[in-house]
Protein backbone atom coordinates (compact mmCIF):
# COMPACT_ATOMS: atom_id res chain seq x y z
CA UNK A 1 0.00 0.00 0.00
CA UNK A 2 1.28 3.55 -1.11
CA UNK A 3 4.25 2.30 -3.82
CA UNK A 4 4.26 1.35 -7.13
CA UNK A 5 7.48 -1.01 -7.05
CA UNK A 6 7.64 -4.57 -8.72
CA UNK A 7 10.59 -6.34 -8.43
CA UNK A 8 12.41 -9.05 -6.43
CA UNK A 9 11.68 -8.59 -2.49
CA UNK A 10 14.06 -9.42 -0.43
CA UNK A 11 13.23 -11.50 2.85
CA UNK A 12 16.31 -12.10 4.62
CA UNK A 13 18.96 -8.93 4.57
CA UNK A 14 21.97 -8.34 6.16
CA UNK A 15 22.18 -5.15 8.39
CA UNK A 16 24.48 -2.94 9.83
CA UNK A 17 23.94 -1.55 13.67
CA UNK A 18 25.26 2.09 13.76
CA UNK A 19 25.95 4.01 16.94
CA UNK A 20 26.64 7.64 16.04
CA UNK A 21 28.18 9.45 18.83
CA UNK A 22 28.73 13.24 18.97
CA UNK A 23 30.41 14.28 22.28
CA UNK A 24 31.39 18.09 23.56
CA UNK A 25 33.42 18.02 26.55
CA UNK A 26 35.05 21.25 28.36
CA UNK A 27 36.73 21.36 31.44
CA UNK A 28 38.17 24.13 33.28
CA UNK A 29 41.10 23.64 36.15
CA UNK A 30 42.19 25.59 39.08
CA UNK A 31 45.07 25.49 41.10
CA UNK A 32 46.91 28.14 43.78
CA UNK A 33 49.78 27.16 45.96
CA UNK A 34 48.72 29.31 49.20
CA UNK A 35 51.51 28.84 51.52
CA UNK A 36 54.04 26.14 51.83
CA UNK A 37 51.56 23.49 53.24
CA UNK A 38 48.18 24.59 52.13
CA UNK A 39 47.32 23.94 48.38
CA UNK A 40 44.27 24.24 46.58
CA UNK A 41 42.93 22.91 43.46
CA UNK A 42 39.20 22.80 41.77
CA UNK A 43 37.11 22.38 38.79
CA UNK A 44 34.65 21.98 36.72
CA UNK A 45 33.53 20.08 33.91
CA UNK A 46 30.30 19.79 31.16
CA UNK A 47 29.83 17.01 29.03
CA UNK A 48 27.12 16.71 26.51
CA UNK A 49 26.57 13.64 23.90
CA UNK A 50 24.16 12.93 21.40
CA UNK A 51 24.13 9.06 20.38
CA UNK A 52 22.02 8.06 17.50
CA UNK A 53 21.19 4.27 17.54
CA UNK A 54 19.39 2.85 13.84
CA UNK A 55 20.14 0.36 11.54
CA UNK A 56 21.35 0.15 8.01
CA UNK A 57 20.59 -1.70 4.63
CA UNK A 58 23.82 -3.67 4.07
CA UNK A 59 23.16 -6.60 1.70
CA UNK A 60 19.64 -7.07 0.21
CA UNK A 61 21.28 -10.59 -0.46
CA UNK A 62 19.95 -11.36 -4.41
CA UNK A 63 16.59 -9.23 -3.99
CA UNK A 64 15.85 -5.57 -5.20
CA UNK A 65 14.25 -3.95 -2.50
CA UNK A 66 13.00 -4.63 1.33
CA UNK A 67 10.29 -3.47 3.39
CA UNK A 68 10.68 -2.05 6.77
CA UNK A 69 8.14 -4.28 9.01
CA UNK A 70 8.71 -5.48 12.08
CA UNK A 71 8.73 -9.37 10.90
CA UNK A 72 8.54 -10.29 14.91
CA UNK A 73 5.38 -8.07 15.06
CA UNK A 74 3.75 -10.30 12.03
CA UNK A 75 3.50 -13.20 14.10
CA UNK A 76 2.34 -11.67 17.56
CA UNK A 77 -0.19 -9.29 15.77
CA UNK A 78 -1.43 -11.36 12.95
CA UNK A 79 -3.71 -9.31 10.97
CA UNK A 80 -2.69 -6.02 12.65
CA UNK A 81 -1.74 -3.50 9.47
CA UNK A 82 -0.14 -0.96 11.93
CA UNK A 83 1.62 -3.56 14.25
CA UNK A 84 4.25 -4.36 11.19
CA UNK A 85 5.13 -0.68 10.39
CA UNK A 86 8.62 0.23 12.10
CA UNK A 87 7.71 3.55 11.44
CA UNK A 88 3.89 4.40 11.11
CA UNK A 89 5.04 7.92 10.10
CA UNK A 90 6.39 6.35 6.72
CA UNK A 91 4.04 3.29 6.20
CA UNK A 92 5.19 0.32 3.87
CA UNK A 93 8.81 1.93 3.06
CA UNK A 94 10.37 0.40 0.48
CA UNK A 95 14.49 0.40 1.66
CA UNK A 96 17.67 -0.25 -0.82
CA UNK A 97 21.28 -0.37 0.64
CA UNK A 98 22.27 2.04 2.72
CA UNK A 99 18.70 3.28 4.14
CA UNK A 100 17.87 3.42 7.94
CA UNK A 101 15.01 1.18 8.46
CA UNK A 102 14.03 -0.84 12.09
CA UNK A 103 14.56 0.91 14.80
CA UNK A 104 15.87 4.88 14.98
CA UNK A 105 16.30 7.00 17.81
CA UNK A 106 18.52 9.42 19.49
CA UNK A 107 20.19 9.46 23.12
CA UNK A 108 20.61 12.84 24.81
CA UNK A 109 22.87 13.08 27.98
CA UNK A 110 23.97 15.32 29.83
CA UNK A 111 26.78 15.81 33.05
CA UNK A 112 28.33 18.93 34.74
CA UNK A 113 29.76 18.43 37.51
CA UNK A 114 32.16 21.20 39.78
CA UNK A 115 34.89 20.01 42.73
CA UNK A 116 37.22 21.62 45.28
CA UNK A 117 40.29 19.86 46.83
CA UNK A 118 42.22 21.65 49.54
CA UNK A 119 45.80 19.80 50.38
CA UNK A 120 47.60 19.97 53.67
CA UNK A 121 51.11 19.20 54.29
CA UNK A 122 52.62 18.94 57.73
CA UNK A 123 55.67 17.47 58.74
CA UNK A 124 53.94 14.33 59.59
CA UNK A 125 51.20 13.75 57.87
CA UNK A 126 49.74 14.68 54.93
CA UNK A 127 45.53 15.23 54.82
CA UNK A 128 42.99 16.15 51.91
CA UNK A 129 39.30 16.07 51.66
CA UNK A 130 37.88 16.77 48.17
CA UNK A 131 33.84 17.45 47.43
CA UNK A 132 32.55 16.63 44.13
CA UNK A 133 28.55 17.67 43.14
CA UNK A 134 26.93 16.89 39.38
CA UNK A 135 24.35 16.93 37.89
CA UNK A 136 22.77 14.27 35.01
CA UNK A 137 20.17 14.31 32.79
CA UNK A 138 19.53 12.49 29.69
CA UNK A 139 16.28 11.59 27.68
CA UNK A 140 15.50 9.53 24.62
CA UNK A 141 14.07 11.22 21.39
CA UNK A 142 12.58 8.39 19.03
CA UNK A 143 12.56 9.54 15.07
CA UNK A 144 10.52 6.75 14.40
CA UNK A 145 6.90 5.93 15.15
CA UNK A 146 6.54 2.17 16.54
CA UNK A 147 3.23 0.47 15.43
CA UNK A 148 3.65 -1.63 18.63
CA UNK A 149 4.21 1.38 20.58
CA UNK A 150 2.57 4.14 18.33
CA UNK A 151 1.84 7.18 21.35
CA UNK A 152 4.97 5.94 23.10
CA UNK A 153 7.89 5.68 20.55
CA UNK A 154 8.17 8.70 18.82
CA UNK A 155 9.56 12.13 20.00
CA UNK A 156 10.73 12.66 23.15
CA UNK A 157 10.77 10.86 26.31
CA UNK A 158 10.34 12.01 29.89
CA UNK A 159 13.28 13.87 30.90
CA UNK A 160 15.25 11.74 33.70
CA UNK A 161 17.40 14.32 36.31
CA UNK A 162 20.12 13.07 38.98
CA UNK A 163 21.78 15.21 41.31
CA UNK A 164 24.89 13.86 43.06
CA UNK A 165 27.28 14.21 45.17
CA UNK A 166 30.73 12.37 46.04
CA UNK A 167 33.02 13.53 49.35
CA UNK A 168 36.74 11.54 49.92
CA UNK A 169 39.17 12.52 52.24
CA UNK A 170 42.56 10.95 52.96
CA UNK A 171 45.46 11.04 55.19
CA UNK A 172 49.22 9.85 55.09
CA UNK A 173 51.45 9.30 58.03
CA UNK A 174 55.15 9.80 57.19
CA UNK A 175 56.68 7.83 59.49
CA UNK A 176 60.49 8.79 58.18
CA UNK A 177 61.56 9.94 54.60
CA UNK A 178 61.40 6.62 52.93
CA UNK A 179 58.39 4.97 55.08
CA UNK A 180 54.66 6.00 54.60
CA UNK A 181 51.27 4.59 55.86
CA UNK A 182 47.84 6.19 53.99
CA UNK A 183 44.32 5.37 54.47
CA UNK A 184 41.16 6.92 52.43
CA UNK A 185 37.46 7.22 52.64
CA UNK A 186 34.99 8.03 49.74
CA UNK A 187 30.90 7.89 49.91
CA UNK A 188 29.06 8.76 46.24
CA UNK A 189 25.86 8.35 44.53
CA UNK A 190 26.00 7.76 40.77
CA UNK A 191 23.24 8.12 38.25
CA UNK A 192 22.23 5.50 36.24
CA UNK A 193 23.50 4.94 32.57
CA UNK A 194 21.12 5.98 29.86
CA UNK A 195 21.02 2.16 28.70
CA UNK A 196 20.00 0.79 31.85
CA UNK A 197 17.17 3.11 32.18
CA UNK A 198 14.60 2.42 29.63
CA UNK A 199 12.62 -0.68 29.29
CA UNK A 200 13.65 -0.70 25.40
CA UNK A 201 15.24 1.87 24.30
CA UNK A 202 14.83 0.46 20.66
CA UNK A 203 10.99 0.68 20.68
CA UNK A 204 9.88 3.23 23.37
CA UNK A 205 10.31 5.57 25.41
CA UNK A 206 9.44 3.82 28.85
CA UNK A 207 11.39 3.98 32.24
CA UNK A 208 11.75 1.10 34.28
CA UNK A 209 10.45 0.96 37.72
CA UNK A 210 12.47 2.10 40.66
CA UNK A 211 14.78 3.80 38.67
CA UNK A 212 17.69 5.13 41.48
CA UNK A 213 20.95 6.97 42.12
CA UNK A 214 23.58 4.06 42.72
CA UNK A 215 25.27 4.81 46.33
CA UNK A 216 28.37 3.26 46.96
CA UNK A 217 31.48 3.74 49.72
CA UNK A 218 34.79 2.56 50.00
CA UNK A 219 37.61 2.80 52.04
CA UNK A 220 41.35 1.71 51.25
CA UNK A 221 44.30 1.91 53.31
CA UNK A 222 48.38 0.77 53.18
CA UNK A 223 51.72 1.01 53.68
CA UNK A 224 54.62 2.49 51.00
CA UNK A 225 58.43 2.19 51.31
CA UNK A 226 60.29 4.87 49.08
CA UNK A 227 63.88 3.55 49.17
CA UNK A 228 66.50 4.18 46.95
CA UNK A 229 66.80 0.91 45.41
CA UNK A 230 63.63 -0.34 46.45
CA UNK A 231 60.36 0.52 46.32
CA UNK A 232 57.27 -1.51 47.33
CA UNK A 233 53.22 -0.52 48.16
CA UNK A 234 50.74 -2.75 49.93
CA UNK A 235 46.82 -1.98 49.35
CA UNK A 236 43.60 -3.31 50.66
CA UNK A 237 40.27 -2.25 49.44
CA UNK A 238 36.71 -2.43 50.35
CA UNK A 239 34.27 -1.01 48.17
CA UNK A 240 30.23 -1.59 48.57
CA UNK A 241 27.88 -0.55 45.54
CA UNK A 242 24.05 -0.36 46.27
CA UNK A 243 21.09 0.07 44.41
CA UNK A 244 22.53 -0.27 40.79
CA UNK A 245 20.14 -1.46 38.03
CA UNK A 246 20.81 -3.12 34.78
CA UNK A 247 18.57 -3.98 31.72
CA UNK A 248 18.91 -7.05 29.36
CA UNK A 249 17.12 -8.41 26.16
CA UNK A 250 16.83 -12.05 24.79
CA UNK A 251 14.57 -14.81 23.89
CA UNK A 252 12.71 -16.25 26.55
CA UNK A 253 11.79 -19.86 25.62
CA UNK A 254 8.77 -20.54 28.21
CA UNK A 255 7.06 -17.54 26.85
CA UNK A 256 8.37 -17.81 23.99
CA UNK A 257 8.95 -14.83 22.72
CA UNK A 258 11.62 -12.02 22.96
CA UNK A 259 11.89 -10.50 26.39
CA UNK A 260 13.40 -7.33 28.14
CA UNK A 261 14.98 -8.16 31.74
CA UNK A 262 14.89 -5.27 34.20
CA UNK A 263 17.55 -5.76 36.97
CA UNK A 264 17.28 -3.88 40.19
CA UNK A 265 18.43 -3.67 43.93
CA UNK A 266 21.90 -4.65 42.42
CA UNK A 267 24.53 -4.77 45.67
CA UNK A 268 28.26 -5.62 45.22
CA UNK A 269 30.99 -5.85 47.20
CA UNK A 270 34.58 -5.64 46.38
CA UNK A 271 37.54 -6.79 48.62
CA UNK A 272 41.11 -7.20 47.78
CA UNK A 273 44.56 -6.61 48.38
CA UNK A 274 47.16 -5.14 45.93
CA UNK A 275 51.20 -5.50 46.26
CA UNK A 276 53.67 -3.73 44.45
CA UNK A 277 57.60 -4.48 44.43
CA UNK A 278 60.38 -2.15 42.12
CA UNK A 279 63.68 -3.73 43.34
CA UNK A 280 67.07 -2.11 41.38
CA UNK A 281 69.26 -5.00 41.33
CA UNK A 282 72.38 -3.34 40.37
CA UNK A 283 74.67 -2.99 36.88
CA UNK A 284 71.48 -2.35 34.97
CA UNK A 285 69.63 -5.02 36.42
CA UNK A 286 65.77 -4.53 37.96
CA UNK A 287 62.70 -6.91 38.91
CA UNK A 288 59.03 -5.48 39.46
CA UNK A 289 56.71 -8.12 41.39
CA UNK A 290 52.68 -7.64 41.43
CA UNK A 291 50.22 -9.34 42.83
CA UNK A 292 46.06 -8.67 43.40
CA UNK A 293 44.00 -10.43 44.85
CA UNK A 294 40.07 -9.57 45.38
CA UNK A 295 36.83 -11.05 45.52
CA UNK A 296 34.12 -9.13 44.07
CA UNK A 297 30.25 -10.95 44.73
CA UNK A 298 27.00 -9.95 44.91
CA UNK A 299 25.50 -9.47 48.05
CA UNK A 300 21.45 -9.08 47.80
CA UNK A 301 18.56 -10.97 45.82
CA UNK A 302 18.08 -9.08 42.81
CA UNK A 303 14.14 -8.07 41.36
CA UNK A 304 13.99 -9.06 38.04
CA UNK A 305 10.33 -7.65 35.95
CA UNK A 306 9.78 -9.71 32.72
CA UNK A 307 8.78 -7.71 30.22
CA UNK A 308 7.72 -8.70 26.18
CA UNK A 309 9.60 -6.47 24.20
CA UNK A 310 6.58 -6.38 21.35
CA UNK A 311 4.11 -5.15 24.46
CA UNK A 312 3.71 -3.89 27.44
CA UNK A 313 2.75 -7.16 28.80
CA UNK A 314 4.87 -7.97 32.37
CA UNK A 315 5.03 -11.77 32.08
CA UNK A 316 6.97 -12.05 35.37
CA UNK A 317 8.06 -10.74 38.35
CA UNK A 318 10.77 -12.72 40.38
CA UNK A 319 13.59 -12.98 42.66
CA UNK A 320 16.80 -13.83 41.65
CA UNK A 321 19.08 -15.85 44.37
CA UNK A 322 21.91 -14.29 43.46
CA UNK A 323 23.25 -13.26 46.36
CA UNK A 324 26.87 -14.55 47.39
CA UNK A 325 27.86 -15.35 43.21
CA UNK A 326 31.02 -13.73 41.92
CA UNK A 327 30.91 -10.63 39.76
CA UNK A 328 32.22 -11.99 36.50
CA UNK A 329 35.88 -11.69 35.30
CA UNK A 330 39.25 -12.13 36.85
CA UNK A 331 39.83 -11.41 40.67
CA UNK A 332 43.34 -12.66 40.61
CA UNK A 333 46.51 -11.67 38.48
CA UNK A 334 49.92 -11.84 39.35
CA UNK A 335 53.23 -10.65 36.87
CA UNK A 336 57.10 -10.85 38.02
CA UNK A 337 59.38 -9.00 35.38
CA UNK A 338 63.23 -8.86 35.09
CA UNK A 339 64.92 -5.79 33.19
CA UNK A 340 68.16 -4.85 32.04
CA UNK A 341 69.02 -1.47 31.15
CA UNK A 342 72.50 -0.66 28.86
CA UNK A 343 74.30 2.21 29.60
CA UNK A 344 74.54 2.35 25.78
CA UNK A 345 71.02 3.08 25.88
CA UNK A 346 68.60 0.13 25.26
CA UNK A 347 66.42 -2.26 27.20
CA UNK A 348 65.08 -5.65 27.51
CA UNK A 349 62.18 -7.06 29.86
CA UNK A 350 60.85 -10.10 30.15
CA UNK A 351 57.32 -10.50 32.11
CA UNK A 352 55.73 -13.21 33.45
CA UNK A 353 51.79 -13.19 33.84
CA UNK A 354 49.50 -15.76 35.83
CA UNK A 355 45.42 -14.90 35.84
CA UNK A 356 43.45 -16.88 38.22
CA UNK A 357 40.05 -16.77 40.47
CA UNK A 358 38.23 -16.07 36.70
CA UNK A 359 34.63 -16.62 36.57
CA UNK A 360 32.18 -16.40 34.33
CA UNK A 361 29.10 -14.01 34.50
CA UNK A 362 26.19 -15.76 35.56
CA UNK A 363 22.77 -15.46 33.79
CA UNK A 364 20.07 -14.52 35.99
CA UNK A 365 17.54 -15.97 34.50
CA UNK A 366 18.57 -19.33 35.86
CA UNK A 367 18.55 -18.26 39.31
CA UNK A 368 14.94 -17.76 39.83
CA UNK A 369 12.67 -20.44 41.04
CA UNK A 370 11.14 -20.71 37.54
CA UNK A 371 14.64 -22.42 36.23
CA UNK A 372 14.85 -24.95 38.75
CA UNK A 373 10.84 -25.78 39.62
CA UNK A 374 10.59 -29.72 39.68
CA UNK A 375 14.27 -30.48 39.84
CA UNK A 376 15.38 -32.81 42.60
CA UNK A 377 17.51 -30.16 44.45
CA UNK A 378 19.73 -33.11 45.45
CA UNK A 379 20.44 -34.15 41.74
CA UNK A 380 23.69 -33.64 39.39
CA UNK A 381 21.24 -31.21 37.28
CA UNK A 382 20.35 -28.99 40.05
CA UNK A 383 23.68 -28.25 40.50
CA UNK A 384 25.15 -27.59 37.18
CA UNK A 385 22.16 -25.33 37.14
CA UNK A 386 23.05 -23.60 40.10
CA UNK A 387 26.62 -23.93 40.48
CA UNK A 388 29.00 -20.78 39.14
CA UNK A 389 31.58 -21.99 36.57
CA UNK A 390 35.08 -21.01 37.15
CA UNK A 391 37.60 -21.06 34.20
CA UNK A 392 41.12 -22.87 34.66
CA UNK A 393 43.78 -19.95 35.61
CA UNK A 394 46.62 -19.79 32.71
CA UNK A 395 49.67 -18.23 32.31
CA UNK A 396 51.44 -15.77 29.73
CA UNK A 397 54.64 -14.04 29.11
CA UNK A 398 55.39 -10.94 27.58
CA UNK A 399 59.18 -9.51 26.04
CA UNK A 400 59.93 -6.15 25.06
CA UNK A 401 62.83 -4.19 24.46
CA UNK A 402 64.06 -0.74 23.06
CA UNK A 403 67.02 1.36 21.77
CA UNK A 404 67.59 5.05 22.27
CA UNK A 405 70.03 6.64 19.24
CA UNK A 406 70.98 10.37 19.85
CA UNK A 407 71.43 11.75 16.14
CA UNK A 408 73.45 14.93 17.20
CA UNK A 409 76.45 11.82 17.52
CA UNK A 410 75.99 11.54 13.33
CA UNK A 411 74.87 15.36 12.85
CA UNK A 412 76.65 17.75 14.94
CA UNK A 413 74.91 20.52 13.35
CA UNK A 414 71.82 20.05 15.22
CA UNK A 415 70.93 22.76 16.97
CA UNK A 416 68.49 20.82 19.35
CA UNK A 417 69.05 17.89 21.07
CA UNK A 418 67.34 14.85 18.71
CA UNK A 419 66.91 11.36 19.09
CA UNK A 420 65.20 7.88 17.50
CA UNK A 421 63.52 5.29 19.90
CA UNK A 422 62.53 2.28 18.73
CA UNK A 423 60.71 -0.09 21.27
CA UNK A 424 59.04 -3.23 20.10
CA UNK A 425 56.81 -6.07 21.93
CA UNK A 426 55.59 -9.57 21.89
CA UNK A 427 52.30 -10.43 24.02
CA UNK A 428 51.86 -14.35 24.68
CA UNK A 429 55.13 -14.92 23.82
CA UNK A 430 53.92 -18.68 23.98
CA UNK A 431 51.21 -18.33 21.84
CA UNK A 432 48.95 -19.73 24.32
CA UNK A 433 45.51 -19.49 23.07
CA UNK A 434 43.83 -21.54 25.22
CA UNK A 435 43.44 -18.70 27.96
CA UNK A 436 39.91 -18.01 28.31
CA UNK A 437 40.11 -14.78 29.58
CA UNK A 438 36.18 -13.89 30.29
CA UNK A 439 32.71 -15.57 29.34
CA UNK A 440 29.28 -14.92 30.06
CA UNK A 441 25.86 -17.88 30.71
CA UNK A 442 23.31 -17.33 27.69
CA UNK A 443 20.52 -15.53 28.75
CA UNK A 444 18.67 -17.84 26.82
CA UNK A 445 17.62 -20.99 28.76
CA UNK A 446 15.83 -24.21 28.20
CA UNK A 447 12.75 -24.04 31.11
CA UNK A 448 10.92 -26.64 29.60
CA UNK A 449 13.48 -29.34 30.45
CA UNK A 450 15.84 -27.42 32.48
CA UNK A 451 19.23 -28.28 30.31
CA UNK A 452 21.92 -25.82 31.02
CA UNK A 453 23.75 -27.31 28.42
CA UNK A 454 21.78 -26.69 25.64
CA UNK A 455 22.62 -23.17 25.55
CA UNK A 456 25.73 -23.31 26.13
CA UNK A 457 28.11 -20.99 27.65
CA UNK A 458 30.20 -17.81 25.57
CA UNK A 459 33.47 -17.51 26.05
CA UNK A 460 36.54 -14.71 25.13
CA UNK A 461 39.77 -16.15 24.61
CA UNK A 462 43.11 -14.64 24.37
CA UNK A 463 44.90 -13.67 21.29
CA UNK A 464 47.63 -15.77 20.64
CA UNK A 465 51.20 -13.99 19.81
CA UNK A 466 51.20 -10.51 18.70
CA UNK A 467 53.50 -7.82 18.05
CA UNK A 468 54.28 -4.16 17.44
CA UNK A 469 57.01 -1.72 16.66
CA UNK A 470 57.20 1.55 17.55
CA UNK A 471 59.30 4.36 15.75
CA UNK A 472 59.73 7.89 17.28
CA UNK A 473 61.69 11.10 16.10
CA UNK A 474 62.06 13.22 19.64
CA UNK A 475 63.35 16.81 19.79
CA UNK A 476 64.05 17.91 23.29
């Protein structure tokens, strides 16, 4: 309806996803020195980004044209003329390559924030306190009109405002010239990202439920030795986060359809300890030894709301027994590095890596009652439901090296000091490829017969050996 086209009609297409950013940041600093122990320093900063989010006509893959409808929409509203248009605006658009078409719209945020940090310096101890207050608002202006969500898609949304503010103070105890112990304090609230705030950002312009600042505090405290041929810092770290939120999408197979996941009354807590070692070994020789180790979990039941992304239908409301799982990634790396430095000017270093404690992100979905109801809790199933997966830890080394040529040797008539540095590298110097370094549980789960293999996990792995070369002219 409304073209006269005849021709071959493409089906199946491939697209492109485009994120357009445009970004203006300014930032103004200020700093006065007002005595010998009192400094001060402050700021401010705007930020302001436009994101557009559409798709593209890539490959009409044999056919001469396409027509933007929502092809999900054709089998939830059979019948429904309006339901198929992407954009009711532009009804029955015929698309070649390179047109927009599906979903269109535009993300608007906005940050300033302003902080102060006075600095005092005593003879035995060093103190600072620094105040930070912003302000965030974003909103989402659709350029298409949804035929799911016709008087809810297009234009803009409800403007979303967060006010916040962030206070850290620290102090460090010099015990003697080379010997130092610090400890700091920080409490903040953070706003929410603009992606975690909307239901579906693709298709409409609604808010989630309980949308929330993010509060979180953390305190950190250790010890540093400042030695001339050694130098070494010890760290440990507790940081809670409150009240975050997070929104997913993907097919849910006991409703069968495709589903939006709103996450909220997201706690963490991160623990660790961090260890630094620089020891000069003499005639050119150094080693540099680092360790951290953390543990970084949940700590409450999240809320998950079900929601079907082609309605405004909430197919479930649950709990998710989440509480005590790891945050996904690695929460353990160690390196230990030798060095030797010429005094003919070049280098060589040779570090050892070993990543440990890496788990993968689990889904969830399949930590709600839903996943599990009827399975024996006692039974092999249950807990490869359940249970967290941890990858194996693995180990990599790392080589680089450089050379330092001063040209006014060749060319005394320089008049400024010049000189060529080369420096080149080799990552996984043992090609190992089999390092998983991250993964993620499918959202997508079998509830019907409760098989967490049939979806199975996703997994990153490690390049294998790379390099690079790096050539720079320097004028001092």
């Amino acid at each position: 309806a409304g073209n006269n086209v005849t021709g071959v009609r493409s089906r199946y297409i491939v697209e492109d996803r485009i994120t357009k950013i445009n970004k203006l940041n300014f930032n103004t600093y200020y700093n006065n020195i007002i005595n010998d122990k009192l400094t001060l320093t402050a700021g401010a900063t705007h930020q302001r980004q436009n994101s557009a989010f559409y798709k593209e006509v890539n490959d009409l893959l044999g056919g001469e044209f396409y027509v933007d409808y929502n092809q999900f929409a054709e089998q939830d509203y059979p019948g429904n003329t309006d339901a198929l248009q992407n954009d009711l605006n532009n009804p029955n658009r015929i698309l070649k390559v390179g047109d927009k078409f599906g979903y269109h719209y535009v993300a608007h945020v906005n940050r300033t924030n302003a902080w102060i940090q006075p600095q005092l310096k005593l003879n035995k101890v060093d103190l600072f306190i620094a105040l930070d207050v912003s302000h965030t608002a974003f909103y989402r202006d659709g350029k298409v009109r949804n035929g799911i969500f016709s008087e809810n898609s297009y234009g803009k949304s409800d403007k979303q405002s967060f006010t916040n503010a962030a206070i850290k103070g620290g102090a460090t105890y010099k015990i003697n010239g080379r010997n130092y112990v610090f400890a700091n304090v920080a409490t903040l609230t953070r706003a929410p990202l603009f992606e975690n705030a909307f239901v579906s950002a693709r298709t409409r312009n609604s808010i989630i439920d309980n949308l929330t600042d993010e509060k979180i505090t953390s305190v950190e405290g250790g010890y540093m030795l400042k030695a001339p041929k050694l130098k070494a810092r010890v760290v440990g770290y507790y940081t809670q986060f409150n009240d975050g939120v997070n929104v997913m999408s993907f097919y849910h197979d006991d409703f069968r359809t495709f589903v939006n996941y709103s996450l909220t009354n997201i706690d963490k807590v991160n623990t660790g300890l961090e260890l630094a070692v620089d020891a000069n070994l003499g005639k050119g020789f150094s080693a540099v030894a680092v360790a951290s180790i953390g543990q970084n979990r949940y700590t409450s039941r999240q809320f998950g709301t079900l929601t079907q992304d082609n309605s405004d239908t909430v197919l479930a409301s649950e709990t998710i027994y989440i509480k005590n799982f790891k945050v996904g990634g690695t929460q353990a790396a160690y390196m230990l590095g030798i060095s030797y430095r010429s005094p003919k000017f070049w280098f060589l270093s040779l570090n050892v890596n070993y990543f440990d404690k890496i788990f993968v992100e689990a889904n969830p979905a399949r930590r709600t009652q839903a996943a599990v109801d009827l399975v024996d809790p006692q039974s092999e199933n249950w807990d490869k439901i359940i249970n967290q997966q941890q990858l194996d830890g693995q180990l990599t080394v790392d080589f680089f090296g450089g050379y330092s040529y001063k040209l006014n040797n060749k060319f005394k008539n320089l008049k400024r000091q010049s000189f060529i540095v080369l420096n080149i590298g080799v990552n996984n110097l043992l090609n190992n490829t089999d390092f998983r370094t991250s993964g993620f549980e499918q959202l997508r789960y079998d509830f019907n017969d409760k098989n967490p293999e049939k979806f199975p996990a996703k997994y990153f792995y490690s390049f294998g050996t790379t390099f690079f070369a790096n050539l720079t002219l320097r004028f001092n």
